[in-house]
N, C-alpha and C. Protein backbone atom coordinates (compact mmCIF):
# COMPACT_ATOMS: atom_id res chain seq x y z
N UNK A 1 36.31 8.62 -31.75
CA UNK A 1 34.95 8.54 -32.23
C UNK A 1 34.02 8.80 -31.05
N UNK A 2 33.06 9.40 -31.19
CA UNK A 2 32.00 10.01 -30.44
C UNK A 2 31.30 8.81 -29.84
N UNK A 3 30.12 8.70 -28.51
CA UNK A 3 29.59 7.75 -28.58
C UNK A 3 27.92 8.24 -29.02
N UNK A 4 27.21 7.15 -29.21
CA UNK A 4 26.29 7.68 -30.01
C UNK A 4 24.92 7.86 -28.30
N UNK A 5 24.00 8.38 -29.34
CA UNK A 5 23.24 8.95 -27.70
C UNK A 5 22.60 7.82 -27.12
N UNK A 6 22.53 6.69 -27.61
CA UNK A 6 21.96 5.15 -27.04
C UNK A 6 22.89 5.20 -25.76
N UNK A 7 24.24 5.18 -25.98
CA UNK A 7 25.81 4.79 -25.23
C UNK A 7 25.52 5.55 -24.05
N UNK A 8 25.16 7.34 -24.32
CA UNK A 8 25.38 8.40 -23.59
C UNK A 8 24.31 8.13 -22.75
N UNK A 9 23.20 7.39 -23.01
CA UNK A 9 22.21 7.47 -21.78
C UNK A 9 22.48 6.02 -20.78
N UNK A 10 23.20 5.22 -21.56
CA UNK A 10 23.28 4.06 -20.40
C UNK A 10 24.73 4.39 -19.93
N UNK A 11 25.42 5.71 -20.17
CA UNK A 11 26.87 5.64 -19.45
C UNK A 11 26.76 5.46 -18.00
N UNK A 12 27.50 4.94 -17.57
CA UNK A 12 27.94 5.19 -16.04
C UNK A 12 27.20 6.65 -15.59
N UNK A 13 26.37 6.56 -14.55
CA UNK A 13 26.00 7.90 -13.41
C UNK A 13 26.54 7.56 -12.04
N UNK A 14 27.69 8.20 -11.80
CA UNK A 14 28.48 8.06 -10.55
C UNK A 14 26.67 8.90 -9.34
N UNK A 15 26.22 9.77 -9.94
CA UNK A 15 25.20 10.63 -8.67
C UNK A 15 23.97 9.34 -8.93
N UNK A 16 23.45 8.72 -9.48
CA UNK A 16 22.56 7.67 -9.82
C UNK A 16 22.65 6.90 -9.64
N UNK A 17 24.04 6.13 -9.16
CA UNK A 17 24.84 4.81 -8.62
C UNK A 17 24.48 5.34 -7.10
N UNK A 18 24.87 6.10 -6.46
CA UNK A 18 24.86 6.63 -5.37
C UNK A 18 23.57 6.98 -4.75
N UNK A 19 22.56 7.22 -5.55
CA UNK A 19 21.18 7.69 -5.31
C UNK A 19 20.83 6.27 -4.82
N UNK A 20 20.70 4.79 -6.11
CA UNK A 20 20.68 3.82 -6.24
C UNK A 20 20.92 3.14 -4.81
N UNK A 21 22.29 3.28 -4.33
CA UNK A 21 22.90 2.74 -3.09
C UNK A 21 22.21 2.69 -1.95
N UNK A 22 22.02 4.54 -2.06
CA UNK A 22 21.35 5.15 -0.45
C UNK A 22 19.55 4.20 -0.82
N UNK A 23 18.88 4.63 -1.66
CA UNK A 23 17.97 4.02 -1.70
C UNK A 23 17.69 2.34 -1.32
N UNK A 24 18.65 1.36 -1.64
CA UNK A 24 18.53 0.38 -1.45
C UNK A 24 19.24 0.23 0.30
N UNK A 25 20.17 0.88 0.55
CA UNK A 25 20.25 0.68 1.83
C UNK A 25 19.00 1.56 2.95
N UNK A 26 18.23 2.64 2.79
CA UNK A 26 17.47 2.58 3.18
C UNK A 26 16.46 2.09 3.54
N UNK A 27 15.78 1.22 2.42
CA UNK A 27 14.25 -0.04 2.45
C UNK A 27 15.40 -1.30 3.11
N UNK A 28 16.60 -1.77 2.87
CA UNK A 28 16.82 -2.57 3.65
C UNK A 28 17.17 -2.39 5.28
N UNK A 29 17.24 -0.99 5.73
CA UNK A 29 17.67 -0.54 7.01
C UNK A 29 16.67 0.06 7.88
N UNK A 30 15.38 0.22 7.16
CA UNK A 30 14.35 0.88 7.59
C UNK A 30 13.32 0.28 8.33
N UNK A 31 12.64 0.08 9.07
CA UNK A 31 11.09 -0.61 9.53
C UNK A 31 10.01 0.43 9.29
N UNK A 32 9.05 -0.43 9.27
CA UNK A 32 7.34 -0.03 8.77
C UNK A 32 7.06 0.73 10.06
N UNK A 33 7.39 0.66 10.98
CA UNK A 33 7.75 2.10 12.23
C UNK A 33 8.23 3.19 11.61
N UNK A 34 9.00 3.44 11.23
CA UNK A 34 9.52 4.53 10.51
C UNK A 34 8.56 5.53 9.38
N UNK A 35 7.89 4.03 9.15
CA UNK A 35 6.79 4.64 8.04
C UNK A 35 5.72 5.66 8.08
N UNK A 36 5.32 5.60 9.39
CA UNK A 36 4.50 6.25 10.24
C UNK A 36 3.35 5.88 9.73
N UNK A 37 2.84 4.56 9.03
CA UNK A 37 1.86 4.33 8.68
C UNK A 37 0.49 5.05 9.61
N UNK A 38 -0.68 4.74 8.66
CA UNK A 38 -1.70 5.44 9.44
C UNK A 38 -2.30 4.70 10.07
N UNK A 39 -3.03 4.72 11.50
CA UNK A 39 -3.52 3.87 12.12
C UNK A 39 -4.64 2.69 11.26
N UNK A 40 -5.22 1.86 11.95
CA UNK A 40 -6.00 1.14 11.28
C UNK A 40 -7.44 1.77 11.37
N UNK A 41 -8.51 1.67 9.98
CA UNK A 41 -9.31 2.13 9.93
C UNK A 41 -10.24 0.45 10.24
N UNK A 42 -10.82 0.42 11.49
CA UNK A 42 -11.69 -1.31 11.86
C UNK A 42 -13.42 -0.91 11.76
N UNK A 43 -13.76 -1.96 11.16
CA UNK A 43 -14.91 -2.50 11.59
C UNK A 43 -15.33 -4.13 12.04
N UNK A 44 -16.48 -3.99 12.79
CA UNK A 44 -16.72 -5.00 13.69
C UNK A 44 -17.73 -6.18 12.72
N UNK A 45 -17.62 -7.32 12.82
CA UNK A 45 -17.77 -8.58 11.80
C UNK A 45 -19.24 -8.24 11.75
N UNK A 46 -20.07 -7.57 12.11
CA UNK A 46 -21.38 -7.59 12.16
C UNK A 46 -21.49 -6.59 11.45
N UNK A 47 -20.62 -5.50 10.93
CA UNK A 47 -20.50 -4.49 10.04
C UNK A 47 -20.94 -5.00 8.53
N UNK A 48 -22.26 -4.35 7.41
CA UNK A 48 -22.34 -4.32 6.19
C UNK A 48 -21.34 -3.84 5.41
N UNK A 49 -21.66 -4.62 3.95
CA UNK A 49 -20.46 -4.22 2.84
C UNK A 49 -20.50 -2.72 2.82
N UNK A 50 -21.75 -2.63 2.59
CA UNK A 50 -22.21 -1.17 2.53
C UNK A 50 -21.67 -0.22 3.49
N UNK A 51 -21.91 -0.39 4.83
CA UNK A 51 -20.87 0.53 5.79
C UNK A 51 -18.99 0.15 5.74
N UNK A 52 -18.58 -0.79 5.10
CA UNK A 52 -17.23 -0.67 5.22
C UNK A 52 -16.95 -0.29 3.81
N UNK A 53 -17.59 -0.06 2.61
CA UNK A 53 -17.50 0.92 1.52
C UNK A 53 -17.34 2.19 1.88
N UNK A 54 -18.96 2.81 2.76
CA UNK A 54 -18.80 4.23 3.02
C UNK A 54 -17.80 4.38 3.73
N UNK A 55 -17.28 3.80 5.18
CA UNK A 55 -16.43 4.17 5.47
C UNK A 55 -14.99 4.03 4.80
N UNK A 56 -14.65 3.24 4.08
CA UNK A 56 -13.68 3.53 3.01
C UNK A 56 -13.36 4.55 2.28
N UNK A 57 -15.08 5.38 1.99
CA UNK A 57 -14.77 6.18 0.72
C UNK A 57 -15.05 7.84 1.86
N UNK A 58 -15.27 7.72 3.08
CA UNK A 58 -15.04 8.87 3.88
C UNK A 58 -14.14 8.66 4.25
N UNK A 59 -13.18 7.80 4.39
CA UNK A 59 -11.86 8.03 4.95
C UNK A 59 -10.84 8.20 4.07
N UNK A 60 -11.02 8.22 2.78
CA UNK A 60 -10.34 7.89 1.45
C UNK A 60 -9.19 7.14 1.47
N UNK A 61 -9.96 6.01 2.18
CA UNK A 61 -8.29 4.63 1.91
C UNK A 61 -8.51 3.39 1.32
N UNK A 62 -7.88 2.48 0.88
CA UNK A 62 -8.16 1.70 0.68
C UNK A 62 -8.49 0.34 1.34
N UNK A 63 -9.02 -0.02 2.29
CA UNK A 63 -8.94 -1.11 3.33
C UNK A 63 -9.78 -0.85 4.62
N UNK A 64 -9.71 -1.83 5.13
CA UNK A 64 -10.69 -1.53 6.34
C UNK A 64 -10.31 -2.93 7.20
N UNK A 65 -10.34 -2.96 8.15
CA UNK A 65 -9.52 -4.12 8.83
C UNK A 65 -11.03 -4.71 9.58
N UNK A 66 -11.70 -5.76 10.01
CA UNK A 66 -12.61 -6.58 10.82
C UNK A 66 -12.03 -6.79 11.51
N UNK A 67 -12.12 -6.38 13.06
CA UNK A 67 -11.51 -7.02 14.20
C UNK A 67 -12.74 -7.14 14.94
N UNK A 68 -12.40 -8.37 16.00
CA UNK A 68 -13.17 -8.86 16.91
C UNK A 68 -12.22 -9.16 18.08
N UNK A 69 -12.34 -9.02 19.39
CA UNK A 69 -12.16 -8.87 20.60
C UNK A 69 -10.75 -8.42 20.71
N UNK A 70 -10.70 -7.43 20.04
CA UNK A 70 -8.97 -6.58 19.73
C UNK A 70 -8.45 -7.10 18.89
N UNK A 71 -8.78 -8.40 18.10
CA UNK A 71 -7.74 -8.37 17.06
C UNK A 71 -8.21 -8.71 15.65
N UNK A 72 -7.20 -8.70 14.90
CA UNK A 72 -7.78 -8.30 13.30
C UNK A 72 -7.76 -9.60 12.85
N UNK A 73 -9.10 -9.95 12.70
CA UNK A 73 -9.74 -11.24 11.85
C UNK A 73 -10.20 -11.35 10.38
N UNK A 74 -10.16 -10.28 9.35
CA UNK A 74 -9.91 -10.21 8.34
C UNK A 74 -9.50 -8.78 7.78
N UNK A 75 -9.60 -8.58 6.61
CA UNK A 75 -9.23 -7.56 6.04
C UNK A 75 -10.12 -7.65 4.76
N UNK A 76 -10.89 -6.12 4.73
CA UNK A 76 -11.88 -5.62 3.42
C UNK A 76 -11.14 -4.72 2.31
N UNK A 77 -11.03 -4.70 0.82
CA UNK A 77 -9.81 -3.98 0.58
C UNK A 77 -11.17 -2.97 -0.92
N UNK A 78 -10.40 -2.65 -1.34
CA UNK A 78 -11.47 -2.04 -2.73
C UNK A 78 -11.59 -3.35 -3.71
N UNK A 79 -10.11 -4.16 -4.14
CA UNK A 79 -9.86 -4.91 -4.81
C UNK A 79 -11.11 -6.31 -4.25
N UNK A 80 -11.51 -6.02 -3.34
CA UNK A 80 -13.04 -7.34 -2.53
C UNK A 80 -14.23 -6.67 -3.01
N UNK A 81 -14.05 -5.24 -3.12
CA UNK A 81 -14.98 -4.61 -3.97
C UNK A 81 -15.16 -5.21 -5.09
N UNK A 82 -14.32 -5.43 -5.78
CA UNK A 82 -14.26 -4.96 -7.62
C UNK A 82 -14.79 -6.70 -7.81
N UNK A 83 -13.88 -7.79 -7.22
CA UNK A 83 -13.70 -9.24 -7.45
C UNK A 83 -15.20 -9.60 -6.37
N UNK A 84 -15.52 -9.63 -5.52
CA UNK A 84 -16.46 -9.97 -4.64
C UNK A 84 -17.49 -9.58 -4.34
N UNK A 85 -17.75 -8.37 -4.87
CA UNK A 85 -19.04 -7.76 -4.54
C UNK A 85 -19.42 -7.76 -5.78
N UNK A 86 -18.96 -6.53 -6.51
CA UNK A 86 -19.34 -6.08 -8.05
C UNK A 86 -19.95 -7.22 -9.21
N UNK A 87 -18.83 -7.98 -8.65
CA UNK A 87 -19.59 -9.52 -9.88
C UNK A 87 -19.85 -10.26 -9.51
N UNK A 88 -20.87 -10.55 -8.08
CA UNK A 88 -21.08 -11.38 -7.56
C UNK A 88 -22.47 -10.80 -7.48
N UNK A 89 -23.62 -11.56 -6.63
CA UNK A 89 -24.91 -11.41 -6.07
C UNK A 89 -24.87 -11.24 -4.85
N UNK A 90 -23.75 -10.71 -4.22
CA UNK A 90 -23.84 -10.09 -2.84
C UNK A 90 -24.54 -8.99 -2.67
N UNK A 91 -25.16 -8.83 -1.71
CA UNK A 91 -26.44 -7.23 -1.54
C UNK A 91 -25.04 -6.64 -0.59
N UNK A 92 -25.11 -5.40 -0.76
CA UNK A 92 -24.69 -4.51 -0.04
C UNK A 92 -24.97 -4.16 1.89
N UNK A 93 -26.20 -5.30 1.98
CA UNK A 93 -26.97 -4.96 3.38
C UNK A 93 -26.46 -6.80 4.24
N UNK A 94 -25.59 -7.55 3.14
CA UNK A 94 -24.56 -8.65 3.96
C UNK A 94 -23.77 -8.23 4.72
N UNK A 95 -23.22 -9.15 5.83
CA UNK A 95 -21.99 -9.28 6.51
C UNK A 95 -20.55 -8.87 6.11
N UNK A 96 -20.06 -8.18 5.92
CA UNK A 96 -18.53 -7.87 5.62
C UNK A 96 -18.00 -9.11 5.72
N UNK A 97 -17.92 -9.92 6.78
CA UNK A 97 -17.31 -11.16 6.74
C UNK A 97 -17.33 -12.36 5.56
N UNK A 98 -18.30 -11.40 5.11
CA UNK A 98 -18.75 -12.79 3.94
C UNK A 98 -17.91 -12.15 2.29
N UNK A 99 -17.41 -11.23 2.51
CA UNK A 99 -16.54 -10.85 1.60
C UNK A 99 -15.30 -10.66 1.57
N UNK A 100 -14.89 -10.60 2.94
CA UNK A 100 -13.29 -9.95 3.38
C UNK A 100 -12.59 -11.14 2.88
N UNK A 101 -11.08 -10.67 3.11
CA UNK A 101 -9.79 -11.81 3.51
C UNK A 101 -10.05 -12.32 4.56
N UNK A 102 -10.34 -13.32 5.17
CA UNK A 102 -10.36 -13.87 6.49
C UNK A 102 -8.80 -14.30 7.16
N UNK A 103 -8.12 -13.76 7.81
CA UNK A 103 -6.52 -14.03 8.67
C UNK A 103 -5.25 -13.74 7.73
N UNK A 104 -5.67 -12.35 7.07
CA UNK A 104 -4.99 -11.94 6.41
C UNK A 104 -3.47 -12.14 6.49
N UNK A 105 -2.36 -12.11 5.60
CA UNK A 105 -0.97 -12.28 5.97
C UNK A 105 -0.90 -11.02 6.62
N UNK A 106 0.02 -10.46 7.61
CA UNK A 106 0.32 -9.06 8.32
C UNK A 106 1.93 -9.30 8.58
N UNK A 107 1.83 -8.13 9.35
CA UNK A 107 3.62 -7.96 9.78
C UNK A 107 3.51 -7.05 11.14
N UNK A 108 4.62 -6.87 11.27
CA UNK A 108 4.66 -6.26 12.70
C UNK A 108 5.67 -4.88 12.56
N UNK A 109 5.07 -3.76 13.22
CA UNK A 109 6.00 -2.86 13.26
C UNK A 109 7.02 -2.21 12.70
N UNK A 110 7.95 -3.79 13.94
CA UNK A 110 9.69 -3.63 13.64
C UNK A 110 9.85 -4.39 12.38
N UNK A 111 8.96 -4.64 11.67
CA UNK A 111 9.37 -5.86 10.33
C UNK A 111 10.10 -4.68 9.49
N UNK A 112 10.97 -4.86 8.65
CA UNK A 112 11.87 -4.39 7.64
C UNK A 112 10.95 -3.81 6.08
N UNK A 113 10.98 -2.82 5.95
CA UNK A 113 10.86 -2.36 4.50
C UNK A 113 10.51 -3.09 3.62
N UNK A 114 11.76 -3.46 3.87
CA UNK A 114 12.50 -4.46 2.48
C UNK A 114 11.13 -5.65 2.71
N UNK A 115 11.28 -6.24 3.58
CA UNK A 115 10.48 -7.25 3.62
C UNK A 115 8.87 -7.18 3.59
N UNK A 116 8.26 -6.25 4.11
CA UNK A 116 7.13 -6.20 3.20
C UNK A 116 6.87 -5.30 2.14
N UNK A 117 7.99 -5.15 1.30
CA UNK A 117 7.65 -4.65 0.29
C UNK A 117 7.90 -6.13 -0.87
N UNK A 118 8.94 -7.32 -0.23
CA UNK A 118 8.46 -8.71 -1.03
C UNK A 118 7.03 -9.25 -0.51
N UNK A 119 6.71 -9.13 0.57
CA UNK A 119 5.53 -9.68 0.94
C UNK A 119 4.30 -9.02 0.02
N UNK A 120 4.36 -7.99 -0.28
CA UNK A 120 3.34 -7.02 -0.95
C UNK A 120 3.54 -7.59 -2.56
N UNK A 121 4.39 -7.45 -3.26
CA UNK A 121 4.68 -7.81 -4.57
C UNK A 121 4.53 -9.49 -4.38
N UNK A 122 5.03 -10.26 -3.81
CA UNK A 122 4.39 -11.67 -3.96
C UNK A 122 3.53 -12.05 -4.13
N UNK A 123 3.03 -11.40 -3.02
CA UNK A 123 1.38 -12.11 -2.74
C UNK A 123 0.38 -10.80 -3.24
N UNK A 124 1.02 -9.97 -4.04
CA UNK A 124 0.04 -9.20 -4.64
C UNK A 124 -0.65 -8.02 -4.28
N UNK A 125 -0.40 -8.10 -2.99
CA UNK A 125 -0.97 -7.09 -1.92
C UNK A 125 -0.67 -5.81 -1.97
N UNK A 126 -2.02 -4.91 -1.83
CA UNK A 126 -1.43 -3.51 -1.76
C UNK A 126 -2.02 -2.86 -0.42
N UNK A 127 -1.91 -3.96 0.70
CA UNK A 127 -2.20 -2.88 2.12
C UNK A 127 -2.11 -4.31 2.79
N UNK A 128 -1.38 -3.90 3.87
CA UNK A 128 -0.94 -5.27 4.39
C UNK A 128 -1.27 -5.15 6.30
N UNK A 129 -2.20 -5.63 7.07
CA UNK A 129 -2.34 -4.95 8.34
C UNK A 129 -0.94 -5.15 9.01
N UNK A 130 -1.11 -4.60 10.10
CA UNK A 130 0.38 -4.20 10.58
C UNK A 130 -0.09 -4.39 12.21
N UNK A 131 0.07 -5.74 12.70
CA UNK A 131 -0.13 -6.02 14.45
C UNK A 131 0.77 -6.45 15.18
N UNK A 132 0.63 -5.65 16.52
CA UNK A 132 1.23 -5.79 17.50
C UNK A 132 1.42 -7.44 18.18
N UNK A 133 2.59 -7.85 18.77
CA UNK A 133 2.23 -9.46 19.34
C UNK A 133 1.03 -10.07 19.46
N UNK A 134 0.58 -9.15 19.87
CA UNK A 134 -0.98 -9.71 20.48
C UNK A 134 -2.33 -9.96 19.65
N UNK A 135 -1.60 -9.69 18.02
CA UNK A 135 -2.52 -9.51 17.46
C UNK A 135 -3.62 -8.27 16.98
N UNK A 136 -3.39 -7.32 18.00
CA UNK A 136 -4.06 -6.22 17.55
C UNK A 136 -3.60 -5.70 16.58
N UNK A 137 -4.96 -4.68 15.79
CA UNK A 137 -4.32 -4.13 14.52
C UNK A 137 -3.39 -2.70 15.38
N UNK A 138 -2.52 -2.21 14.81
CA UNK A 138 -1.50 -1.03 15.05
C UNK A 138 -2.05 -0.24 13.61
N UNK A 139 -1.82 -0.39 12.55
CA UNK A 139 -2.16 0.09 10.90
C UNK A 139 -1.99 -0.59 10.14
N UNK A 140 -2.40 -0.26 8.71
CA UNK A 140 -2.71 -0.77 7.86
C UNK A 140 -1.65 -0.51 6.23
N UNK A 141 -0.71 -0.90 6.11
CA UNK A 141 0.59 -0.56 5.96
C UNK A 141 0.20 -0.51 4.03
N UNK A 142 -0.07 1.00 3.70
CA UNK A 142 -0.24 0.55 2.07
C UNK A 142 0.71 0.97 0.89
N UNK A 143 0.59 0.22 -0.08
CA UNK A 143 2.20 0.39 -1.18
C UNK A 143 2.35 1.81 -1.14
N UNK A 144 0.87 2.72 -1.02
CA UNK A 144 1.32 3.95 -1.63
C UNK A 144 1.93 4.45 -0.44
N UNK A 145 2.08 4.27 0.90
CA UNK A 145 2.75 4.72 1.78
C UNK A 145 4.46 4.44 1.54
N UNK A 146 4.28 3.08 0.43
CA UNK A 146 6.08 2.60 0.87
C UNK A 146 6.70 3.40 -0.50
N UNK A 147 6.04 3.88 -1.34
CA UNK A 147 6.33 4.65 -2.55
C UNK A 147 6.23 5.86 -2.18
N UNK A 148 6.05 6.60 -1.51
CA UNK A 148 5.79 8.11 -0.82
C UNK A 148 7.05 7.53 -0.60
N UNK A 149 7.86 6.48 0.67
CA UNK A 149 8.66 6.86 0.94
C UNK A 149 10.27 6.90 0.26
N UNK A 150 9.59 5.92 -0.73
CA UNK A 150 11.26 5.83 -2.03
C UNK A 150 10.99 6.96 -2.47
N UNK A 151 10.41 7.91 -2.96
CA UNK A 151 9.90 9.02 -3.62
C UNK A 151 10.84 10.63 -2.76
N UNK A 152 10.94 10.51 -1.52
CA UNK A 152 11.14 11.04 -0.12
C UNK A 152 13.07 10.76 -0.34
N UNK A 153 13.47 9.47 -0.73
CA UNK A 153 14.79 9.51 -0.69
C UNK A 153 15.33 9.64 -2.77
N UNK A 154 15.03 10.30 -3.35
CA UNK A 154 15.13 10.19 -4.29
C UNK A 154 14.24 11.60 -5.23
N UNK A 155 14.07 12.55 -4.27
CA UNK A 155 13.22 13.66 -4.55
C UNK A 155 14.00 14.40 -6.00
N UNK A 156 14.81 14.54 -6.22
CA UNK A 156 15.71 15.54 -7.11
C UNK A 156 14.78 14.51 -8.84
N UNK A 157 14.99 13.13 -8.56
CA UNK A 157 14.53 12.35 -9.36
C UNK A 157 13.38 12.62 -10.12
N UNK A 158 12.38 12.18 -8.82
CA UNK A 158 10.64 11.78 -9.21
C UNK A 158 10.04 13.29 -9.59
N UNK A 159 10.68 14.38 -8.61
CA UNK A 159 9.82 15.90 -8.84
C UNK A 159 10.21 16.64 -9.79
N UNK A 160 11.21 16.28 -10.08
CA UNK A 160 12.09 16.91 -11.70
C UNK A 160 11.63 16.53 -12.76
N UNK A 161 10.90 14.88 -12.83
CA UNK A 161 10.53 14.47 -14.26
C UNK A 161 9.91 15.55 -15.61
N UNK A 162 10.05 15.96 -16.18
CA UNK A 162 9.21 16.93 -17.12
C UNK A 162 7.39 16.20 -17.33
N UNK A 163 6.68 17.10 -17.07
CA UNK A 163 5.41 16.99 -17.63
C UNK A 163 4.79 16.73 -18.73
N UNK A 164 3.84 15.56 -18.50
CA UNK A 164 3.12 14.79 -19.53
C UNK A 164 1.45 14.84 -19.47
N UNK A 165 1.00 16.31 -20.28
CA UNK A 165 -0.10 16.56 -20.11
C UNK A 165 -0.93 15.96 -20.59
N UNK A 166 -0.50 14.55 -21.11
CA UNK A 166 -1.61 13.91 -21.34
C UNK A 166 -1.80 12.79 -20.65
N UNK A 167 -1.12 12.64 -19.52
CA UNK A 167 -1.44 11.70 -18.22
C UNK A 167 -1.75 12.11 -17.44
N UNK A 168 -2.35 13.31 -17.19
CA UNK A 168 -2.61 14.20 -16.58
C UNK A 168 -3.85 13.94 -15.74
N UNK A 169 -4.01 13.87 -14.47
CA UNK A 169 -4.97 12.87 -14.07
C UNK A 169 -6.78 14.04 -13.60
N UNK A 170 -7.43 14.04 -13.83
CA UNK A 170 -8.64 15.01 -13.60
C UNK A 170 -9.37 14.60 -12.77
N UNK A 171 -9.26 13.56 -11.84
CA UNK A 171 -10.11 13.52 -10.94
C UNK A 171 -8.99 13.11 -9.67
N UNK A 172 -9.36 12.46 -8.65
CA UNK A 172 -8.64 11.99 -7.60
C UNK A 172 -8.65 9.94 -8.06
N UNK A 173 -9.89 9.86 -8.62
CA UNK A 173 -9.80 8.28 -9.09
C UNK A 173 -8.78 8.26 -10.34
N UNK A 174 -8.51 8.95 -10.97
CA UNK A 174 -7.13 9.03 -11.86
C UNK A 174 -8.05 9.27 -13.63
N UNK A 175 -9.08 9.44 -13.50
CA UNK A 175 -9.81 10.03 -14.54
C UNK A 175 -10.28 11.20 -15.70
């Protein structure tokens, strides 16, 4: 007897087991060094909402790190946008400080994949700063960087999918 096509799509994939493998031993073998994250984009605590927006939306990232005497004392994200500014009575011509994360959670470097990619899904986070011992910012480590890179070991996968022109995104904000 035949199996029916429910059966045929959950059969065993010996190349998908194996894809599976390399992928999981990669994020567990890898560091946020590897990532080549992008440096940190800082402004200084005396910086407006308003200038760490524009510079957000000229640099097209999401985050912006507050450091003071080399090291990173909070973190401004879009999501401080949406929750802190937008529905709040904050003017745009305030303190950044008065909206940021103040001693954000971070990681370092040599920290593991694997591990801030639980740190990110725990605590919710989608850009996590990334400092040296000393506290300085190094970069600003974001999901879409750690999904570029599962994407990178798993290419035959994600770039093969067939097209769905009606998710089809028309702007760069996904509109």
């Amino acid at each position: 007897m035949g199996m029916s096509e429910f059966d045929e799509a959950y059969e065993d994939d010996p190349a998908r087991e194996l894809d599976e493998q390399r992928l999981g031993e990669a994020i567990l073998d890898s560091t946020i060094r590897s990532l080549e994250p992008r440096p940190p984009v800082c402004v200084p605590p005396s910086a407006t909402v308003r200038d760490a927006i524009r510079l957000m939306l000229e640099k097209e990232i999401g985050a912006v790190l507050v450091e003071s005497e080399g090291r990173a004392v909070g973190i401004f994200t879009e999501r401080d946008v949406l929750r802190r500014v937008a529905t709040s009575a904050v003017t745009l011509d305030r303190p950044v400080t008065e909206v940021m994360t103040a001693d954000p959670e971070s990681l370092g470097p040599d920290d593991g994949i694997a591990f801030a990619l639980n740190k990110m899904i725990v605590g919710g986070f989608r850009h996590v700063p990334i400092l040296d011992e000393q506290g300085a910012p190094v970069a600003v480590l974001s999901l879409r960087e750690v999904v570029a890179f599962i994407v990178t070991l798993l290419p035959k996968r994600v770039m093969n999918l067939p097209p769905e022109p009606r998710l089809a995104a028309r702007s760069a904000d996904g509109g």
